[in-house]
Protein backbone atom coordinates (compact mmCIF):
# COMPACT_ATOMS: atom_id res chain seq x y z
CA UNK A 1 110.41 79.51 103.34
CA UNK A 2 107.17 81.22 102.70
CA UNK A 3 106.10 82.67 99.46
CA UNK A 4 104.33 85.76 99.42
CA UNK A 5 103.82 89.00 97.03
CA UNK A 6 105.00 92.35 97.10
CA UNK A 7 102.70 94.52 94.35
CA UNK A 8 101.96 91.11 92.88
CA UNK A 9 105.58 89.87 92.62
CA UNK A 10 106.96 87.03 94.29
CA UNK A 11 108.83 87.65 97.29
CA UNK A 12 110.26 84.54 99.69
CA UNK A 13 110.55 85.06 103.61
CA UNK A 14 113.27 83.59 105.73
CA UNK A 15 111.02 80.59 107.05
CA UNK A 16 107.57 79.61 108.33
CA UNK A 17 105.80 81.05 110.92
CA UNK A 18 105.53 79.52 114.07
CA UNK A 19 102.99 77.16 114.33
CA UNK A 20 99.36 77.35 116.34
CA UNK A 21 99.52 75.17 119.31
CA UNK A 22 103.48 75.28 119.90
CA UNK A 23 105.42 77.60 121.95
CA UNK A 24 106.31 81.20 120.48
CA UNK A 25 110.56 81.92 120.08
CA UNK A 26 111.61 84.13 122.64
CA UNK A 27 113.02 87.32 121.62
CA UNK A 28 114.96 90.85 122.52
CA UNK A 29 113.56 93.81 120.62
CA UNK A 30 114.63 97.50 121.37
CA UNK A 31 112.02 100.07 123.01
CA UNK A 32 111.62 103.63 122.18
CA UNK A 33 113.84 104.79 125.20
CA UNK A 34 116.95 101.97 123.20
CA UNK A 35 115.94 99.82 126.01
CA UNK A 36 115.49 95.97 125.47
CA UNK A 37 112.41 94.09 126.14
CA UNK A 38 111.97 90.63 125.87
CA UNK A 39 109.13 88.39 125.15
CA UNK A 40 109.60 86.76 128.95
CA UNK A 41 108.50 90.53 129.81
CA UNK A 42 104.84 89.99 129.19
CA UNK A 43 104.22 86.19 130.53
CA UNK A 44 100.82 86.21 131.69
CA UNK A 45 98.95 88.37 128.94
CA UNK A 46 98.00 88.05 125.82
CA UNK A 47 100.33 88.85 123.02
CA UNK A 48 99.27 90.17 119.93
CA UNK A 49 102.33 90.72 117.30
CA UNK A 50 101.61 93.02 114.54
CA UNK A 51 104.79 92.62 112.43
CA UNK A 52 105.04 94.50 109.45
CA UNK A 53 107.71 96.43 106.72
CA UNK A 54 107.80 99.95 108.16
CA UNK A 55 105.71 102.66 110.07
CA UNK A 56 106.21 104.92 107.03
CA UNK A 57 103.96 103.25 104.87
CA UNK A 58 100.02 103.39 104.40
CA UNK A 59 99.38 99.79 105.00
CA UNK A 60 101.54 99.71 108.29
CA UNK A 61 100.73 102.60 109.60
CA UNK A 62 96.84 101.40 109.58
CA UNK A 63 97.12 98.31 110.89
CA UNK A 64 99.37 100.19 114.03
CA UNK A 65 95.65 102.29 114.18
CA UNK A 66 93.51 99.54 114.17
CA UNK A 67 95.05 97.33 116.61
CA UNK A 68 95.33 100.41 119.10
CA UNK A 69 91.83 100.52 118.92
CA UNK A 70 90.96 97.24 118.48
CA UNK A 71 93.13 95.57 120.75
CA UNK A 72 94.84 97.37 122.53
CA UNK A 73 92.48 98.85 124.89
CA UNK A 74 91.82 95.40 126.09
CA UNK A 75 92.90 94.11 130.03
CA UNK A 76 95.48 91.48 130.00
CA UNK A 77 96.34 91.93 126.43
CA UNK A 78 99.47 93.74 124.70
CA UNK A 79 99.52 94.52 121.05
CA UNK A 80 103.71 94.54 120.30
CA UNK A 81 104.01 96.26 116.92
CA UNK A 82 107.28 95.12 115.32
CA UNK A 83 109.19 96.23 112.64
CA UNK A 84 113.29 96.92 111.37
CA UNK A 85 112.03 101.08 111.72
CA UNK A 86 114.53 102.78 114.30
CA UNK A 87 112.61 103.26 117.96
CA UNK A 88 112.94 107.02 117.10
CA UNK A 89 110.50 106.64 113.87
CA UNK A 90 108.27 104.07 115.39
CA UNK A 91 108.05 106.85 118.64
CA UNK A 92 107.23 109.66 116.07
CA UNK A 93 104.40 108.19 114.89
CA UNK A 94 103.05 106.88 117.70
CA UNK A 95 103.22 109.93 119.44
CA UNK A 96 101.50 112.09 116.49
CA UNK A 97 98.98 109.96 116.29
CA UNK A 98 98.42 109.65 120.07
CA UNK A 99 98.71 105.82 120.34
CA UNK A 100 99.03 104.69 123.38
CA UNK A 101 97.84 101.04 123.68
CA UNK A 102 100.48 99.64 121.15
CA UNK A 103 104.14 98.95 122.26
CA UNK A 104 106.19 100.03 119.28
CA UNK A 105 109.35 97.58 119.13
CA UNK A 106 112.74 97.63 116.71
CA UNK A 107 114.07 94.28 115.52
CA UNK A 108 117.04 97.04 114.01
CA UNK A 109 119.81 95.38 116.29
CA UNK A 110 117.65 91.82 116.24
CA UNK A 111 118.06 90.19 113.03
CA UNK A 112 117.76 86.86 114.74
CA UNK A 113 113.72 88.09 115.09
CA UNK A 114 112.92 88.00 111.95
CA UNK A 115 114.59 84.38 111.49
CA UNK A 116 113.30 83.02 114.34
CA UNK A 117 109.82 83.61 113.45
CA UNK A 118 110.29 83.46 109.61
CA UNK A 119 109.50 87.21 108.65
CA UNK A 120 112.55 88.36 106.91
CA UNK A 121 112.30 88.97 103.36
CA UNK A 122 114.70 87.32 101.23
CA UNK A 123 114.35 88.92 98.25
CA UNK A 124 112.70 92.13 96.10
CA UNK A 125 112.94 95.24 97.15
CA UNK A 126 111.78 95.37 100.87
CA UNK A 127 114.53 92.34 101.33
CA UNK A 128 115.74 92.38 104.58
CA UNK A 129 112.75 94.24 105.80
CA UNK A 130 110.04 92.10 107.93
CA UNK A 131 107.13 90.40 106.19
CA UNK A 132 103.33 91.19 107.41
CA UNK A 133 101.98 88.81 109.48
CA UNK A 134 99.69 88.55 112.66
CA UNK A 135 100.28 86.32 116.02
CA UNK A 136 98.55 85.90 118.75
CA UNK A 137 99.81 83.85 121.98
CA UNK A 138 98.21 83.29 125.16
CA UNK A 139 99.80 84.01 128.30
CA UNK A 140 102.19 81.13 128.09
CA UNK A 141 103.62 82.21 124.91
CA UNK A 142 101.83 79.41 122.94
CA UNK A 143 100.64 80.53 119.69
CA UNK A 144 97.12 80.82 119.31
CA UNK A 145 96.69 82.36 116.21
CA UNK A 146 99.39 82.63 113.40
CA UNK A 147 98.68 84.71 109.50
CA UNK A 148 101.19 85.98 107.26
CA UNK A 149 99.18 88.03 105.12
CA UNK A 150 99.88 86.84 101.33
CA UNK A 151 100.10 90.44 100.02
CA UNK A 152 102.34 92.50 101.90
CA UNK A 153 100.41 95.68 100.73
CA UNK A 154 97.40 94.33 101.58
């Protein structure tokens, strides 16, 4: 269990990230269309996960923006932005903010995301919601890079 802040009180995740060096947990998230996608979907790019509370707030929604630009744009790398929003919220903003080189994924029917990679928040009032926190894997799905930020409004 992690301990971050939410506002500057205490808030507890699930777990622990995955580590760098070992091998990311597979998943099943839900697309925009209510398909599924899995993380076996993109072996052989890069993988950036931006996971984070909801679309519908300031902090989120800028970090979706800055990894479409940052990241996104990049050959042989995916930017998969993850959160509990419904497909049809994620695909709302996306689409009104004409970002296109960010995959917005649901872990609404995937609880078992947020545990497996130690996101969900235990407690205050965004429990249940995911944590903030950045991953990167290779094209393997080992985990290159691994943050969750401290301050989820930061």
């Amino acid at each position: 269990m992690a301990s971050i802040t939410f506002k500057g009180s205490p808030v507890a995740t699930i777990g622990s990230l995955p580590a760098v060096g070992t091998r990311a947990p597979g998943f099943t998230l839900t697309k925009g269309d209510l398909s599924e996608t899995r993380l076996a979907d993109y072996a052989g790019r890069a993988v950036v996960l931006n996971v984070f509370p909801s679309i519908d707030t300031p902090v989120c929604a800028a970090s979706v923006r800055r990894f479409n630009e940052a990241v996104g744009a990049k050959p042989g790398a995916v930017v998969l932005c993850v959160s509990a929003d419904l497909p049809f919220a994620q695909g709302r903003f996306c689409a009104a903010e004409g970002l296109t080189h960010v995959v917005p994924l649901s872990a609404f029917r995937s609880p078992d995301f947020g545990t497996a990679y130690g996101v969900t928040l235990t407690g205050g009032p965004l429990r249940g919601l995911l944590a903030r926190a950045v991953l990167v894997l290779d094209g393997t799905g080992k985990v290159l890079h691994s943050q969750l930020v401290p301050e989820i409004a930061q």
